[in-house]
Protein backbone atom coordinates (compact mmCIF):
# COMPACT_ATOMS: atom_id res chain seq x y z
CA UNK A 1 311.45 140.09 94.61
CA UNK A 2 312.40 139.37 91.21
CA UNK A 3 310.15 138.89 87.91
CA UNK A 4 310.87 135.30 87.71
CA UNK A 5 309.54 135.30 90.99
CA UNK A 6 306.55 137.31 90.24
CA UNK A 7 305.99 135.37 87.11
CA UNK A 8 306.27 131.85 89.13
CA UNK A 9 303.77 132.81 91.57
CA UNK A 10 301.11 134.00 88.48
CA UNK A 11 301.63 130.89 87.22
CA UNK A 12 300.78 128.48 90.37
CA UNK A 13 297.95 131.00 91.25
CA UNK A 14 296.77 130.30 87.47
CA UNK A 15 296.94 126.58 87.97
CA UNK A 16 295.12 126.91 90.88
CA UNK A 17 292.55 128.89 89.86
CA UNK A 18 292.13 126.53 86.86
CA UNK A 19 291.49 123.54 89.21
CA UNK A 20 288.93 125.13 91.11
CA UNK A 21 287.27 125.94 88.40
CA UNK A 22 287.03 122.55 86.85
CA UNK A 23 286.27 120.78 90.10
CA UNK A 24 283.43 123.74 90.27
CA UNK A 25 282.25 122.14 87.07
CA UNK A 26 282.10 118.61 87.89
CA UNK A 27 280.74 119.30 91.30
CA UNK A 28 277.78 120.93 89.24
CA UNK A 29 276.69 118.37 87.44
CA UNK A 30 276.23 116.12 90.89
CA UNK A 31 272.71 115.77 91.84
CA UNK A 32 273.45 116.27 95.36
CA UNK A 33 274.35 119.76 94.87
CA UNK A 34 272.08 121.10 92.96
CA UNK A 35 270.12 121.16 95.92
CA UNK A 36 272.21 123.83 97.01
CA UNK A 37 270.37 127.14 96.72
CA UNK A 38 267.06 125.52 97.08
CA UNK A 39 266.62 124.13 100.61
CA UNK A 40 264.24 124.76 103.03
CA UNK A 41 265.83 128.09 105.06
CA UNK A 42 267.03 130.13 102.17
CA UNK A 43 264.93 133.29 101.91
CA UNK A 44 263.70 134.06 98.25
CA UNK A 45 261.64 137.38 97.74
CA UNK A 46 260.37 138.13 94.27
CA UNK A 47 257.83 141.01 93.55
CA UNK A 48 257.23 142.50 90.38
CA UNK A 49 260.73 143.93 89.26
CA UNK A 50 262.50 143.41 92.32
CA UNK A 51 264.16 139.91 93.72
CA UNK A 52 266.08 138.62 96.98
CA UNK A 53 267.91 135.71 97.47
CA UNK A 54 270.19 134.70 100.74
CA UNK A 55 270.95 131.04 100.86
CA UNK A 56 271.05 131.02 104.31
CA UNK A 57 270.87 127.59 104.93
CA UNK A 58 272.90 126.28 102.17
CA UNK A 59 275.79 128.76 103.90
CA UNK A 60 275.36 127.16 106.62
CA UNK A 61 275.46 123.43 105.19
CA UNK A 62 278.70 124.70 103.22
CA UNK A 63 280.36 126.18 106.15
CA UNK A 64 280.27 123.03 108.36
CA UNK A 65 281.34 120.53 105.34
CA UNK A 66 284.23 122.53 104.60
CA UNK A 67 285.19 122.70 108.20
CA UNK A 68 284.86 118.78 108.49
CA UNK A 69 287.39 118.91 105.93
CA UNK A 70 290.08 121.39 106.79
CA UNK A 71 290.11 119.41 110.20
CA UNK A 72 290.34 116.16 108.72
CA UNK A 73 293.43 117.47 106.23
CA UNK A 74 294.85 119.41 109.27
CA UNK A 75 294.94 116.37 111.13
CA UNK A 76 296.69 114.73 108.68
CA UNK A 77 299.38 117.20 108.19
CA UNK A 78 299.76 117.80 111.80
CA UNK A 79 300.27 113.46 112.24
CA UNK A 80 303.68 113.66 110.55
């Protein structure tokens, strides 16, 4: 593998880190989601100096809306 190469591939992976980032942003600002982290479920512990926090529901919310959506695109790619 060649530098080009190299150089190519740290470039897309840039991009694409960009757009995650900026969709992370706008997603953010959506009421809906701020939610997220605060639902009924997710364990919170705070004494004194010391704090907890596992979102277990909101993992759990995430985890089936993302795999709604890889099966929908998968579908869609697998169509053609």
């Amino acid at each position: 593998m060649d530098i080009q190469t190299i150089g190519r591939y740290m470039v897309v992976g840039g991009i694409i880190i960009t757009l995650i980032g900026g969709m992370l942003m706008l997603f953010g600002r959506l009421p809906i989601l701020s939610n997220l982290g605060k639902l009924p479920g997710d364990i919170r512990i705070e004494n004194g100096r010391f704090s907890f926090f596992f979102p277990v529901v909101s993992s759990i919310l995430i985890s089936i809306i993302l795999t709604i959506i890889i099966n929908i695109v998968l579908r869609f790619i697998n169509r053609q």
